[in-house]
Protein backbone atom coordinates (compact mmCIF):
# COMPACT_ATOMS: atom_id res chain seq x y z
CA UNK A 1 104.87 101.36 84.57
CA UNK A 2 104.24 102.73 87.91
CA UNK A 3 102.64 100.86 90.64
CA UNK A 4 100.52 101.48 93.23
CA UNK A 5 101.29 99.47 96.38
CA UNK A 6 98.19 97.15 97.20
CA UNK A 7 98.13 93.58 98.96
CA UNK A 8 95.71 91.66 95.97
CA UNK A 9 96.97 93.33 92.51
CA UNK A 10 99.16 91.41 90.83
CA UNK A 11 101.58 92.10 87.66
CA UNK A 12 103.83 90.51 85.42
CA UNK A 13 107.24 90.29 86.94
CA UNK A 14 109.23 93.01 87.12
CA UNK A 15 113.23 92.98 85.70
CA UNK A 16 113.93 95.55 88.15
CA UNK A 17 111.90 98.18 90.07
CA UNK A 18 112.92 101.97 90.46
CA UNK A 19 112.27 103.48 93.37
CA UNK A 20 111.66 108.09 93.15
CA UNK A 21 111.44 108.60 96.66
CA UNK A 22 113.17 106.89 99.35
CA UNK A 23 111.23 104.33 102.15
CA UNK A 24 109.69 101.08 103.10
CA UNK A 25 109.38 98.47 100.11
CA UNK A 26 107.29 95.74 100.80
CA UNK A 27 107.45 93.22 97.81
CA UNK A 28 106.23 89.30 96.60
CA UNK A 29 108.92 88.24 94.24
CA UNK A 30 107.82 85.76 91.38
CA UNK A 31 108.59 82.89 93.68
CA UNK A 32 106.29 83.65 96.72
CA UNK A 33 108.93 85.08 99.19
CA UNK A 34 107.99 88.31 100.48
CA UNK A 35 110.46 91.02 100.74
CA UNK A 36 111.05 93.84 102.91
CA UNK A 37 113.51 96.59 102.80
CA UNK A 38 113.14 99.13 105.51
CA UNK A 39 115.38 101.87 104.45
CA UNK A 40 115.07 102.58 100.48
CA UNK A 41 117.31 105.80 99.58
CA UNK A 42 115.78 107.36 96.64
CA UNK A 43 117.25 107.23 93.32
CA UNK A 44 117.34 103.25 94.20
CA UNK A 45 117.25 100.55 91.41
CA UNK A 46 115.78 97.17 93.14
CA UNK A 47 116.67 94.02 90.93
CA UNK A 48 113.98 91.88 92.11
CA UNK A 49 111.51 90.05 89.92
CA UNK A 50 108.40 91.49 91.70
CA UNK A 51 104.69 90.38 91.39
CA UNK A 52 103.27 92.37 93.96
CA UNK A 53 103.83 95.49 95.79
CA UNK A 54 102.45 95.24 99.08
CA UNK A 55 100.18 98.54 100.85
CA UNK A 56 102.95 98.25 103.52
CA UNK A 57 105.46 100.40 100.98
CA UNK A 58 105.96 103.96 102.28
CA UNK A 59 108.42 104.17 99.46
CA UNK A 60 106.69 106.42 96.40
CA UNK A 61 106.78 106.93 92.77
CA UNK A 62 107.82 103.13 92.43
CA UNK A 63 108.34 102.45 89.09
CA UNK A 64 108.47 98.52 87.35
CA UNK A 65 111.36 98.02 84.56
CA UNK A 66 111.23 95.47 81.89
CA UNK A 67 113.44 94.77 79.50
């Protein structure tokens, strides 16, 4: 499923998120902590349980996995 980065939408938590093209990933993981990787090389597979992916991501075509 791909996401679109916004500060109130909220989805089931992610296995793992795949990130197209390379950037900022802002993210809420299941537990509340908030996230931030600065520099995101595309082709990257994150294995964070995200809720949220916050309008601070520059990162694009960022893509939730489930199992």
């Amino acid at each position: 499923m791909a996401l679109t980065p916004s500060n109130i939408t909220v989805f089931q938590a992610t296995d793992a998120l795949w990130v197209e093209g390379g950037g900022r990933v802002d993210l809420v993981l299941e537990d509340g902590q908030l996230v931030v990787l600065l520099t995101v090389p595309s082709g990257s597979v994150l294995p964070f349980r995200a809720k949220t992916l916050r309008a601070a991501t520059t990162a694009s075509n960022v893509v939730a996995l489930y199992h």
